[in-house]
Protein backbone atom coordinates (compact mmCIF):
# COMPACT_ATOMS: atom_id res chain seq x y z
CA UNK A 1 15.98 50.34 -44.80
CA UNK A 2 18.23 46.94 -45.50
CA UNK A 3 17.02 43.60 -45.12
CA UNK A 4 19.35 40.83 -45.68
CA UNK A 5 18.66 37.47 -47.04
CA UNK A 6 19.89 33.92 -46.43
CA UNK A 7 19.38 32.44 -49.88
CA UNK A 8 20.64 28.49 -51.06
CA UNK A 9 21.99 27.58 -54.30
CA UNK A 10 23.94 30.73 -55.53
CA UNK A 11 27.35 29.50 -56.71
CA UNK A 12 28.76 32.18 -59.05
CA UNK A 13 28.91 35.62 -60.39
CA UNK A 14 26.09 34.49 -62.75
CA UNK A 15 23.56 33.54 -60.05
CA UNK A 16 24.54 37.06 -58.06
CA UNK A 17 23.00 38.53 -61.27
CA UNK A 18 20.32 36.64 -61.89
CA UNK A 19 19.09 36.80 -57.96
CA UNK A 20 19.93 40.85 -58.13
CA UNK A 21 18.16 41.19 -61.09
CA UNK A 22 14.72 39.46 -60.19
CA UNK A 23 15.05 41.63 -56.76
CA UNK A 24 15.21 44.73 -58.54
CA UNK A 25 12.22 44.53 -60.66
CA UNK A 26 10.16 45.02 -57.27
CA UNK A 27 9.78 48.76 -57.31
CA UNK A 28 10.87 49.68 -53.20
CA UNK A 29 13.68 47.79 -54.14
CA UNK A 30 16.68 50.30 -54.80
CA UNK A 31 19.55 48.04 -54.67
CA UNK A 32 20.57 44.62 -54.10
CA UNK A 33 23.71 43.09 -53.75
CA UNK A 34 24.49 39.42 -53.65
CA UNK A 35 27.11 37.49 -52.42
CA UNK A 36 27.29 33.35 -53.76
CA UNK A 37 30.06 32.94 -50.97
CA UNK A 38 28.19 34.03 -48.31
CA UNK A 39 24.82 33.05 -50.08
CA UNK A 40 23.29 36.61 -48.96
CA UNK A 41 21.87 39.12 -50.33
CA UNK A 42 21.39 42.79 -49.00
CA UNK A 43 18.41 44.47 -50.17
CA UNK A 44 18.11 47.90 -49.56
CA UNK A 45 14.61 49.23 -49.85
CA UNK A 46 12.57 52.64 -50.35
CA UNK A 47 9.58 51.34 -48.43
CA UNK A 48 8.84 47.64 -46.49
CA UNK A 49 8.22 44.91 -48.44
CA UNK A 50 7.52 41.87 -47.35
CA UNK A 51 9.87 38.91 -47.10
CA UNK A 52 7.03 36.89 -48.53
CA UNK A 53 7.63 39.41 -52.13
CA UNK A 54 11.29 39.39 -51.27
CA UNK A 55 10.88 35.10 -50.97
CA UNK A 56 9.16 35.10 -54.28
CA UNK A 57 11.54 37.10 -56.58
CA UNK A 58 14.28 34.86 -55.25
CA UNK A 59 12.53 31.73 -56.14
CA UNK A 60 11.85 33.32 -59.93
CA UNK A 61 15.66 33.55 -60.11
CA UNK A 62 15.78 29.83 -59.45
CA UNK A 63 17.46 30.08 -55.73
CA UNK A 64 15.93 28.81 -52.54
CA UNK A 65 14.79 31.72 -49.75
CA UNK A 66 15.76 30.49 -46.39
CA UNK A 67 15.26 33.75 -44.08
CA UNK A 68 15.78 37.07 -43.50
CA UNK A 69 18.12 38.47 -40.39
């Protein structure tokens, strides 16, 4: 399962990490990629989590959570 998410504040390569790298310490979270450009990030996932979790780990990596589509 993929979620993506719209997420503010993401400018470089840097913040992709940082933003991938709080997502993955959520354990359904098998990948996530993030894109400063498009400020997205695709999250794919072994089980649902919500975007509440999702919301949180973003804000740890010091980016705003906007939604999910």
């Amino acid at each position: 399962m993929e979620k993506t998410l719209i997420v503010e504040g993401m400018s470089c390569e840097h913040c992709e990490k940082r933003t991938e790298k709080e997502l993955l310490k959520i354990d359904a979270v098998s990948d996530a990629k993030a894109n400063a450009d498009q400020g997205q990030v695709v999250v794919s996932l072994s089980k649902e989590v919500t975007d509440d979790k999702l919301a949180e780990a973003v804000s740890e990596a010091g980016y705003e959570y906007i939604k999910t589509v």
